[in-house]
Each structure stands twice: as structure tokens, then as C-alpha cells.
PDB file of N, CA and C in Angstrom:
ATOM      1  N   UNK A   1      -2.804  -3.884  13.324  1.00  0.00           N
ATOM      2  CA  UNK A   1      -3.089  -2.967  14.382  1.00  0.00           C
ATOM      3  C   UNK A   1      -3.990  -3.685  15.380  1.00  0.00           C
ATOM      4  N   UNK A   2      -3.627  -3.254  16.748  1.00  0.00           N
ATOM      5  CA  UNK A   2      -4.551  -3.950  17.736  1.00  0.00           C
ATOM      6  C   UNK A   2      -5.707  -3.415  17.763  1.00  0.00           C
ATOM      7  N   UNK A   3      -6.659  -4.114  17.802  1.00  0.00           N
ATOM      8  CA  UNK A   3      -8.174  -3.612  18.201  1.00  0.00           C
ATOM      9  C   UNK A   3      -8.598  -3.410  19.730  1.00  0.00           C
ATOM     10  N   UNK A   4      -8.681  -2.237  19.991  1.00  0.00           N
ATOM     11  CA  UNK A   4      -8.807  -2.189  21.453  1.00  0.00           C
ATOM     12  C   UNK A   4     -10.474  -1.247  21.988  1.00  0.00           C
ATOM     13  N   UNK A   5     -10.652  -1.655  22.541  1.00  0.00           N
ATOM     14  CA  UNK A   5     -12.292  -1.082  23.041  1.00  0.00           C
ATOM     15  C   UNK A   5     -11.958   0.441  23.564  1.00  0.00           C
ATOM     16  N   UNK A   6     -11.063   0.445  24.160  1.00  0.00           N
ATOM     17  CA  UNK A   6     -10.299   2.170  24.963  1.00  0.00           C
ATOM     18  C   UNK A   6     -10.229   3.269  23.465  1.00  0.00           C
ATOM     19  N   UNK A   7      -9.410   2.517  22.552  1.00  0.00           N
ATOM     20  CA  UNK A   7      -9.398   3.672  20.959  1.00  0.00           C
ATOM     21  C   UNK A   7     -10.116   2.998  20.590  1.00  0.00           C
ATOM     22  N   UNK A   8     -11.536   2.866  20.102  1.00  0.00           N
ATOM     23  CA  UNK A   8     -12.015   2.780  18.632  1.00  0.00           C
ATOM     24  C   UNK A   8     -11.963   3.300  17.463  1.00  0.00           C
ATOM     25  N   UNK A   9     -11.704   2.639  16.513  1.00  0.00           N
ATOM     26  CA  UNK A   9     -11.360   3.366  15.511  1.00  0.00           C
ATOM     27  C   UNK A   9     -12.498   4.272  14.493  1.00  0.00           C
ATOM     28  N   UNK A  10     -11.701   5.449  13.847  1.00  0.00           N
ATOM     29  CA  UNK A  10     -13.045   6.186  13.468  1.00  0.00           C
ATOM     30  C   UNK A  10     -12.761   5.962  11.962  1.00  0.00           C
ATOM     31  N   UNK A  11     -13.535   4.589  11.291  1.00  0.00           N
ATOM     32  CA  UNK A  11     -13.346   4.790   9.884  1.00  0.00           C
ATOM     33  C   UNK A  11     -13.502   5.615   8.943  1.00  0.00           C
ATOM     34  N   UNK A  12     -14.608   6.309   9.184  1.00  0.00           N
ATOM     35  CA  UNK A  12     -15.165   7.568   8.691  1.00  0.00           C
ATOM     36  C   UNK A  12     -13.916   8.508   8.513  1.00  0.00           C
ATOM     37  N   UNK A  13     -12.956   8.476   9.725  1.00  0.00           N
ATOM     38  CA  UNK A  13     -12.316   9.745   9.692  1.00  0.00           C
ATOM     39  C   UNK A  13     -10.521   9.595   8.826  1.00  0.00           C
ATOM     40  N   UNK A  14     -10.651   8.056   9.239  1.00  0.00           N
ATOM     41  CA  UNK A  14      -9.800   7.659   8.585  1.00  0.00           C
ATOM     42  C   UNK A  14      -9.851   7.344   6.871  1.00  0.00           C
ATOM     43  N   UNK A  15     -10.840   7.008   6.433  1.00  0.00           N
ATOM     44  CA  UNK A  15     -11.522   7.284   4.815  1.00  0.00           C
ATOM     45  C   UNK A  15     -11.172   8.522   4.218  1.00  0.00           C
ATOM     46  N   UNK A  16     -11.453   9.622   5.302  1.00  0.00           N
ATOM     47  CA  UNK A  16     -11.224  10.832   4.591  1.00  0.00           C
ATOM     48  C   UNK A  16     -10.045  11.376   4.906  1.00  0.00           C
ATOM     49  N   UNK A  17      -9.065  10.936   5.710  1.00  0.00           N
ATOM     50  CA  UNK A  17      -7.666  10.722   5.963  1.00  0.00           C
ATOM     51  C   UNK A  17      -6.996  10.515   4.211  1.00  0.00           C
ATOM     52  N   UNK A  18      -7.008   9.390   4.135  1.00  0.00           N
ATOM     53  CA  UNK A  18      -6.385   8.346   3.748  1.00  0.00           C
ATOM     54  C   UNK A  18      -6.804   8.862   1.911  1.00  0.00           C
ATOM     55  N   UNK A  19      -7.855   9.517   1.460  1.00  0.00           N
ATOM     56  CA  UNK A  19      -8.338  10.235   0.411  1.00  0.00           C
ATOM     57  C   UNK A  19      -7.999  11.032   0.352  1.00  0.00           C
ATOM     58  N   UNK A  20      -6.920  12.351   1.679  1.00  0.00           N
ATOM     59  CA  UNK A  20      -6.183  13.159   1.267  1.00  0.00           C
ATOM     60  C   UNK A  20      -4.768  12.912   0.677  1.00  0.00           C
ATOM     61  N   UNK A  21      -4.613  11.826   0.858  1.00  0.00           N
ATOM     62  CA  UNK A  21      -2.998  11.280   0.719  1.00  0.00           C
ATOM     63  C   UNK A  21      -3.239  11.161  -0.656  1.00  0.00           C
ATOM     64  N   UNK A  22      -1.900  11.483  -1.355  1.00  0.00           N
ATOM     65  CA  UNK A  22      -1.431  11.392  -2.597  1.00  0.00           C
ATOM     66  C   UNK A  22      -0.568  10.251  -3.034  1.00  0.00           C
ATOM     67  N   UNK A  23       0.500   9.702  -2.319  1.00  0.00           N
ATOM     68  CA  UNK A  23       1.881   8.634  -2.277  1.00  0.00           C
ATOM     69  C   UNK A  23       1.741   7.704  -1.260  1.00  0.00           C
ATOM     70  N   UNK A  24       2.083   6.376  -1.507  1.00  0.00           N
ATOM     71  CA  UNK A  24       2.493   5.777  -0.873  1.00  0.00           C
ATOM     72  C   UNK A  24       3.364   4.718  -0.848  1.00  0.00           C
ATOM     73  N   UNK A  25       4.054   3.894   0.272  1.00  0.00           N
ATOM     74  CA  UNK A  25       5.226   2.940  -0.212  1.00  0.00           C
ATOM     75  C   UNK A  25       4.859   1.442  -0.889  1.00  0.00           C
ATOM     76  N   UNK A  26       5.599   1.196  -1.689  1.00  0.00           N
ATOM     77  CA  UNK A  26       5.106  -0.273  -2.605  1.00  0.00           C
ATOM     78  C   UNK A  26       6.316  -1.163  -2.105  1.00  0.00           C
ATOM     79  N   UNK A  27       5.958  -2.301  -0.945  1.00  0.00           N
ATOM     80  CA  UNK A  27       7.160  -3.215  -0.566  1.00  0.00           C
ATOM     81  C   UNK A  27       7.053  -4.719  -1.784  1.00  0.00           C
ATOM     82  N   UNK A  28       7.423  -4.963  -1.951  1.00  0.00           N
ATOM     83  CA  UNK A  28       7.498  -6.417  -3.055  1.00  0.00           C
ATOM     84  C   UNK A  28       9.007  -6.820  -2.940  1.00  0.00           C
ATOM     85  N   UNK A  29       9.049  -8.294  -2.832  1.00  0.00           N
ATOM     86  CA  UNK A  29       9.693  -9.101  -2.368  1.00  0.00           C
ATOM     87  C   UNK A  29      10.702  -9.592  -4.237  1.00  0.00           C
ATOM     88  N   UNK A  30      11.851  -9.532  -4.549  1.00  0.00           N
ATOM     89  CA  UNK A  30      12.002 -10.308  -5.794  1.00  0.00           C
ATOM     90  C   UNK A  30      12.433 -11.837  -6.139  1.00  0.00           C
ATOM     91  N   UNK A  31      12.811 -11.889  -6.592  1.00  0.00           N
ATOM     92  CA  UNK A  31      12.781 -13.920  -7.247  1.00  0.00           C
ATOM     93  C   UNK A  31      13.669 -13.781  -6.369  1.00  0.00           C
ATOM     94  N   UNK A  32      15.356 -12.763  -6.728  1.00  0.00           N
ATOM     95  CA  UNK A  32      16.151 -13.174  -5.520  1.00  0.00           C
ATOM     96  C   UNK A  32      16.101 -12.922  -3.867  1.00  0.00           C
ATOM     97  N   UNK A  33      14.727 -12.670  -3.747  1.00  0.00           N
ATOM     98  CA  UNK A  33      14.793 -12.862  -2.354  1.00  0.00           C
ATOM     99  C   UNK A  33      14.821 -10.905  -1.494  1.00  0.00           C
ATOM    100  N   UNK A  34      15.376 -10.137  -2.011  1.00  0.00           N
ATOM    101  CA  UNK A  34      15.439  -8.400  -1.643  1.00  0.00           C
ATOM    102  C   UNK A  34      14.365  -7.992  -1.780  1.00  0.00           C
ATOM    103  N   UNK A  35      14.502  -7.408  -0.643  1.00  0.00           N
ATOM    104  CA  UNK A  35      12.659  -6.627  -0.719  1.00  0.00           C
ATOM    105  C   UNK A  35      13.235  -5.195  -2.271  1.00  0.00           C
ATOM    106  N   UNK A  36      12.022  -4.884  -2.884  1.00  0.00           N
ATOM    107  CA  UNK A  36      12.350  -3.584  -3.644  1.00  0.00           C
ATOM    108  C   UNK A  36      11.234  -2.554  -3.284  1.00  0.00           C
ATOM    109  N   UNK A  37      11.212  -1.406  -2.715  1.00  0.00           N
ATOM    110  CA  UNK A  37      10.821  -0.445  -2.400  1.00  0.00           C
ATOM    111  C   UNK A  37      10.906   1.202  -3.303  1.00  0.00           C
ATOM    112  N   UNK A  38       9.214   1.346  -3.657  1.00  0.00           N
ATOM    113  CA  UNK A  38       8.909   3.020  -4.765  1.00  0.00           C
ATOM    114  C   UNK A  38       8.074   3.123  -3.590  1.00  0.00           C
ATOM    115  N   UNK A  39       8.215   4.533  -3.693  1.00  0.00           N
ATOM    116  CA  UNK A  39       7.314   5.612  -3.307  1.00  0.00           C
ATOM    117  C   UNK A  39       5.950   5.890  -4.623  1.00  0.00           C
ATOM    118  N   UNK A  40       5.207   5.946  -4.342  1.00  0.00           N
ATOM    119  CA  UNK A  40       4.404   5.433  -5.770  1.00  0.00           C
ATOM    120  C   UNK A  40       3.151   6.677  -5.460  1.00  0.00           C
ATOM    121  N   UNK A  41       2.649   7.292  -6.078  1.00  0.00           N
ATOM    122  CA  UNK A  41       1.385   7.830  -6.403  1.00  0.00           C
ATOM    123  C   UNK A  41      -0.004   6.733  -6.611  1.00  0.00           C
ATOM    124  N   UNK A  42      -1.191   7.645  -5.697  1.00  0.00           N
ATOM    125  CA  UNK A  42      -1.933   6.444  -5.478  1.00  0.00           C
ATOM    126  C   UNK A  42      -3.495   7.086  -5.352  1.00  0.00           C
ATOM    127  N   UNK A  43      -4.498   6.325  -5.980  1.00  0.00           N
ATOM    128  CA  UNK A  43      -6.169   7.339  -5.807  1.00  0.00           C
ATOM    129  C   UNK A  43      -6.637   5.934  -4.829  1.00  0.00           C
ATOM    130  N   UNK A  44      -7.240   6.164  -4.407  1.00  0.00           N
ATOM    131  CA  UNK A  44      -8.662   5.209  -3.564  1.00  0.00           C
ATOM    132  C   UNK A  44      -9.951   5.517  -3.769  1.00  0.00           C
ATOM    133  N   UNK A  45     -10.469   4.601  -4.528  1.00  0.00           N
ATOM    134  CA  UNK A  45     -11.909   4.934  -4.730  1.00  0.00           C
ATOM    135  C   UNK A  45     -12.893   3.261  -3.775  1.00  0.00           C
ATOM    136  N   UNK A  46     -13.683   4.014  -3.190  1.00  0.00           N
ATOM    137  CA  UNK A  46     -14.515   2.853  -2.638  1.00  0.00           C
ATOM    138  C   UNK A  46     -12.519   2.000  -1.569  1.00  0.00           C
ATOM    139  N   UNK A  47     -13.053   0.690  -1.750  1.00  0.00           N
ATOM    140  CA  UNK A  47     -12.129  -0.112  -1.609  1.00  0.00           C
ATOM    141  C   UNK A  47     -11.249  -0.556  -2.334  1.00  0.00           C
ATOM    142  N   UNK A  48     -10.917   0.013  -3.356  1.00  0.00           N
ATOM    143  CA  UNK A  48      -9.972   0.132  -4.310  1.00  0.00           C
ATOM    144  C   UNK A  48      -8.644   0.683  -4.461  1.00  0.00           C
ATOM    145  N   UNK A  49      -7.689   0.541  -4.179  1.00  0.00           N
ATOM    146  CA  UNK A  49      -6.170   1.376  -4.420  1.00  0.00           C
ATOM    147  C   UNK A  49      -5.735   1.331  -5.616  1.00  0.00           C
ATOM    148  N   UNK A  50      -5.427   2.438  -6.208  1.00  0.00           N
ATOM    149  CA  UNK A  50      -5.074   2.233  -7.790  1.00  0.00           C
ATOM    150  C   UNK A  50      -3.655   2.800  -7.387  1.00  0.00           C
ATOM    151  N   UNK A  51      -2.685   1.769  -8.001  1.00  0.00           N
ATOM    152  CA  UNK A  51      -0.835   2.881  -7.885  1.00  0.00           C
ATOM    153  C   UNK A  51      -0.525   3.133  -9.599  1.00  0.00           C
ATOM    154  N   UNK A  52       0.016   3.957  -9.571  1.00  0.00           N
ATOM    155  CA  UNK A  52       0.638   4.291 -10.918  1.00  0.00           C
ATOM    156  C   UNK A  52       2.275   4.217 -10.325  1.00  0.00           C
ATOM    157  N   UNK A  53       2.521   2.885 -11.229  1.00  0.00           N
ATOM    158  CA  UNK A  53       3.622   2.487 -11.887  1.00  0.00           C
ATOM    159  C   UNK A  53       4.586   2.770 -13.086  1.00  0.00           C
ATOM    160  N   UNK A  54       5.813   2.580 -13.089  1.00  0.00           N
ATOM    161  CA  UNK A  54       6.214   2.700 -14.057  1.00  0.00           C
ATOM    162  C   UNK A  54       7.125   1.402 -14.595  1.00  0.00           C
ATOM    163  N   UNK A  55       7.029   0.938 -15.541  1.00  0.00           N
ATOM    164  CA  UNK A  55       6.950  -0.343 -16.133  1.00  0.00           C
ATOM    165  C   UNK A  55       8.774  -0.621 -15.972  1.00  0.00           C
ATOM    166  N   UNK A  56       9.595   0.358 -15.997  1.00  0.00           N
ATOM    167  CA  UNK A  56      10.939   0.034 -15.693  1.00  0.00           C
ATOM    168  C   UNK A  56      11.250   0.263 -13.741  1.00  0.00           C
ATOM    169  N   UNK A  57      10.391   0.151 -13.106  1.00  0.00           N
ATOM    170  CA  UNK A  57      10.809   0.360 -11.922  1.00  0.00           C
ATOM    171  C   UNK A  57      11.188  -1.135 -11.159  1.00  0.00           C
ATOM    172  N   UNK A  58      12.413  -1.037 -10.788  1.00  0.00           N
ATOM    173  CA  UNK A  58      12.319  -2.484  -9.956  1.00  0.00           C
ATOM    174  C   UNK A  58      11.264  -3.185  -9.335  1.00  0.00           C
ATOM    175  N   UNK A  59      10.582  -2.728  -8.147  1.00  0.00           N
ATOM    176  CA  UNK A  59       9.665  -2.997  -7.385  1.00  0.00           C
ATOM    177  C   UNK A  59       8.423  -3.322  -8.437  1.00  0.00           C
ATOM    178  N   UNK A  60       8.242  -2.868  -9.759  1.00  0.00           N
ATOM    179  CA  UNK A  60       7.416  -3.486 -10.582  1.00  0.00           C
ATOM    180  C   UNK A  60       7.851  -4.843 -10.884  1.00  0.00           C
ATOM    181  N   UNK A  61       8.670  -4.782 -10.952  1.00  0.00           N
ATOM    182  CA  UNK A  61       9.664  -5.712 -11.778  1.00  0.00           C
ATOM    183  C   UNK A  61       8.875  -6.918 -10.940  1.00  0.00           C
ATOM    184  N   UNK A  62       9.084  -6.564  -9.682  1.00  0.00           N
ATOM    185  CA  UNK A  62       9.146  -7.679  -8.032  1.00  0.00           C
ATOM    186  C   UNK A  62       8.014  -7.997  -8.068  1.00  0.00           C
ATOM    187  N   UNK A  63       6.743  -7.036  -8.732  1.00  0.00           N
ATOM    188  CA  UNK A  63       5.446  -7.579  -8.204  1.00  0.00           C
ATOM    189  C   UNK A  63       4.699  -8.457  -9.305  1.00  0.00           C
ATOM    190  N   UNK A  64       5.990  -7.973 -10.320  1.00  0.00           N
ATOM    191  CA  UNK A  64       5.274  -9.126 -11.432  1.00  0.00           C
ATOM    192  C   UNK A  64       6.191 -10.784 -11.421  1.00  0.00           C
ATOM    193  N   UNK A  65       6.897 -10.692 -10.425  1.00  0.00           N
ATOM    194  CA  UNK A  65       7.196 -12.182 -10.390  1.00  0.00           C
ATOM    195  C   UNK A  65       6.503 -12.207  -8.812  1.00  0.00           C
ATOM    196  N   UNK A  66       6.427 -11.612  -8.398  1.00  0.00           N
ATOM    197  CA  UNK A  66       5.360 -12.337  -7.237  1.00  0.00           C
ATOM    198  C   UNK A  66       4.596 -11.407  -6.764  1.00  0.00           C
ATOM    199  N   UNK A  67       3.154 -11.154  -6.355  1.00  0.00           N
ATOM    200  CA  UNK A  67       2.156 -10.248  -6.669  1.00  0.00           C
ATOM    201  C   UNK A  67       1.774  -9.893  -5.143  1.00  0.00           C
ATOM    202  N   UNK A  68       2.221 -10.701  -4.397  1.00  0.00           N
ATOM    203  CA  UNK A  68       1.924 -11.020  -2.862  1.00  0.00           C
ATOM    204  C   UNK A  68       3.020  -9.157  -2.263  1.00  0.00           C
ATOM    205  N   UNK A  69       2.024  -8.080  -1.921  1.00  0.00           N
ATOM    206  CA  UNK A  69       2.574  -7.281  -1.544  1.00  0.00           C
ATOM    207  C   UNK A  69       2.564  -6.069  -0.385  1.00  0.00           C
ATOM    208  N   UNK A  70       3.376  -5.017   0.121  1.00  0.00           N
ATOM    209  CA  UNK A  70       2.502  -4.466   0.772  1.00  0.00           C
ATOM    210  C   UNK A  70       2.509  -2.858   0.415  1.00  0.00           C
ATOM    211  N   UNK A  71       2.012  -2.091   0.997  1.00  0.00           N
ATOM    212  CA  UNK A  71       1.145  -0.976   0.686  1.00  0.00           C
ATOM    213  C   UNK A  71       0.744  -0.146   1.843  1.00  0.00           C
ATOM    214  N   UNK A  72       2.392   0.435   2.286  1.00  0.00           N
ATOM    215  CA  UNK A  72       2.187   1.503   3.824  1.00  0.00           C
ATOM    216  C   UNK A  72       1.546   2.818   2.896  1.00  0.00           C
ATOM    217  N   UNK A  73       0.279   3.598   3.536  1.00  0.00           N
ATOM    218  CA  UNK A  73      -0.069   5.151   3.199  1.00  0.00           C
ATOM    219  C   UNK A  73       0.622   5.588   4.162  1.00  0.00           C
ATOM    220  N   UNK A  74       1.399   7.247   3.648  1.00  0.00           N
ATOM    221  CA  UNK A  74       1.730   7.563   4.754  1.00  0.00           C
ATOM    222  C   UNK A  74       0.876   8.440   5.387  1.00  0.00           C
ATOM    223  N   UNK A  75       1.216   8.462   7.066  1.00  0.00           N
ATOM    224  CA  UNK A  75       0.387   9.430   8.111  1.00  0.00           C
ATOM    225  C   UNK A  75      -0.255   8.194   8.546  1.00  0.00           C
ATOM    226  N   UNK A  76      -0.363   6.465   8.095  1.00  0.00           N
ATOM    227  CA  UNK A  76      -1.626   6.191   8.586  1.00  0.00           C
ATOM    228  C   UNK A  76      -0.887   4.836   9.033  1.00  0.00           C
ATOM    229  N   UNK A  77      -1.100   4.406  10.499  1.00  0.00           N
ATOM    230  CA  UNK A  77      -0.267   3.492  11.341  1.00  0.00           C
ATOM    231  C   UNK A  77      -0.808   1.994  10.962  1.00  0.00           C
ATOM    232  N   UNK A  78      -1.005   1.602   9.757  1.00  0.00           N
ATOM    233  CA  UNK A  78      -1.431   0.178   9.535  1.00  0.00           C
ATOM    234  C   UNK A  78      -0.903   0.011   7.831  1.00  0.00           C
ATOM    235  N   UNK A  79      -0.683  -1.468   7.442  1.00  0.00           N
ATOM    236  CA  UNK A  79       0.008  -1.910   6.748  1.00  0.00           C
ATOM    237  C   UNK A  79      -1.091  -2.564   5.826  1.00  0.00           C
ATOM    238  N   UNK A  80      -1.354  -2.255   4.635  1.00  0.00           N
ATOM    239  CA  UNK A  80      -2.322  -3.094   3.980  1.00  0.00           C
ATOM    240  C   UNK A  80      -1.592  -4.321   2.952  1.00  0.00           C
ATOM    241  N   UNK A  81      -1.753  -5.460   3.105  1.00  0.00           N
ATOM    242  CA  UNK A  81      -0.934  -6.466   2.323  1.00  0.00           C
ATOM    243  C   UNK A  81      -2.017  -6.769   1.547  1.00  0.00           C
ATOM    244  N   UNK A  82      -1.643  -6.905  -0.026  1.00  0.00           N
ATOM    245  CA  UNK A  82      -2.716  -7.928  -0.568  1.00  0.00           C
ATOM    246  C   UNK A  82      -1.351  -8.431  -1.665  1.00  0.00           C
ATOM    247  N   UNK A  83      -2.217  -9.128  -2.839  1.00  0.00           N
ATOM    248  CA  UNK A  83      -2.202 -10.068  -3.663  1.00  0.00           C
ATOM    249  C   UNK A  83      -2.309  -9.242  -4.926  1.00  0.00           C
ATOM    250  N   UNK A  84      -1.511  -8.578  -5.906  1.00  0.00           N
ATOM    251  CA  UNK A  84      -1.994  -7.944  -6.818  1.00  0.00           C
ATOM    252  C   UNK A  84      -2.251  -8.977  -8.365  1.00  0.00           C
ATOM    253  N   UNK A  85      -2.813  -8.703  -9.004  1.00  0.00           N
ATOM    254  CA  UNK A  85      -3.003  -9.642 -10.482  1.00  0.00           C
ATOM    255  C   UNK A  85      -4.027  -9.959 -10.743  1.00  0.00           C
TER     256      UNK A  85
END
């Protein structure tokens, strides 16, 4: 997301945004190359995202051969990528 001086962003408001949300999308990439995509259930505590998985879901499958992933909430216009493991 662009950072612009005209919108500043209101973290505060977005914290308590983002703590009402229940689901969000899990993108992970697999060995062969296809992105695999769950809709996943999700808490945030502090800076923390916890997803509950389920151990036969593809997109698990994807993040355990490569951990590098991303993590749209919905309602909220930015993309969080990390590194899971």
C-alpha cells in the first residue's frame, strides 16, 4: 500500500478492524509451481496471526514445502506476506 501524507493511516482503527475479522485467504505457492488457495479461520493477538489449518488441505500441503506465503484479511486493502516455520 502507498504511503501518502493526504490518507494517513489510522492503526489504531485498523487493529480493531482487523480483530473483528474472523477468515482469511491463505495464498502458498506448490513444488509444482500452482498457487493453492483456503479461506482459513484466523485470531490476532499482539502481532501475531494464528490460522487454523487442516492437515489434509492442499494449501497446507504448499506451505509445508515452501513456507514463503501470503495472508489477504478480508475488508482490509493490504497483503501481509511472511515466511511461516
Amino acid at each position: 500500500m502507498f504511503a501518502s501524507s493526504n490518507y494517513p493511516p489510522d492503526l489504531a482503527a485498523a487493529d480493531r478492524f482487523v480483530a473483528e475479522m474472523r477468515h482469511g485467504t491463505l495464498i502458498a505457492c506448490a513444488a509444482d509451481g500452482y498457487p493453492q488457495v483456503s479461506i482459513l479461520p484466523f485470531v490476532k493477538t499482539e502481532d501475531v496471526i494464528e490460522l487454523h489449518c487442516v492437515q489434509g488441505d492442499p494449501t497446507f500441503d504448499a506451505v509445508r514445502a515452501n513456507p514463503r506465503v501470503t495472508f489477504f484479511r478480508f475488508g482490509l486493502p493490504r497483503l501481509v506476506t511472511a515466511q511461516l516455520g
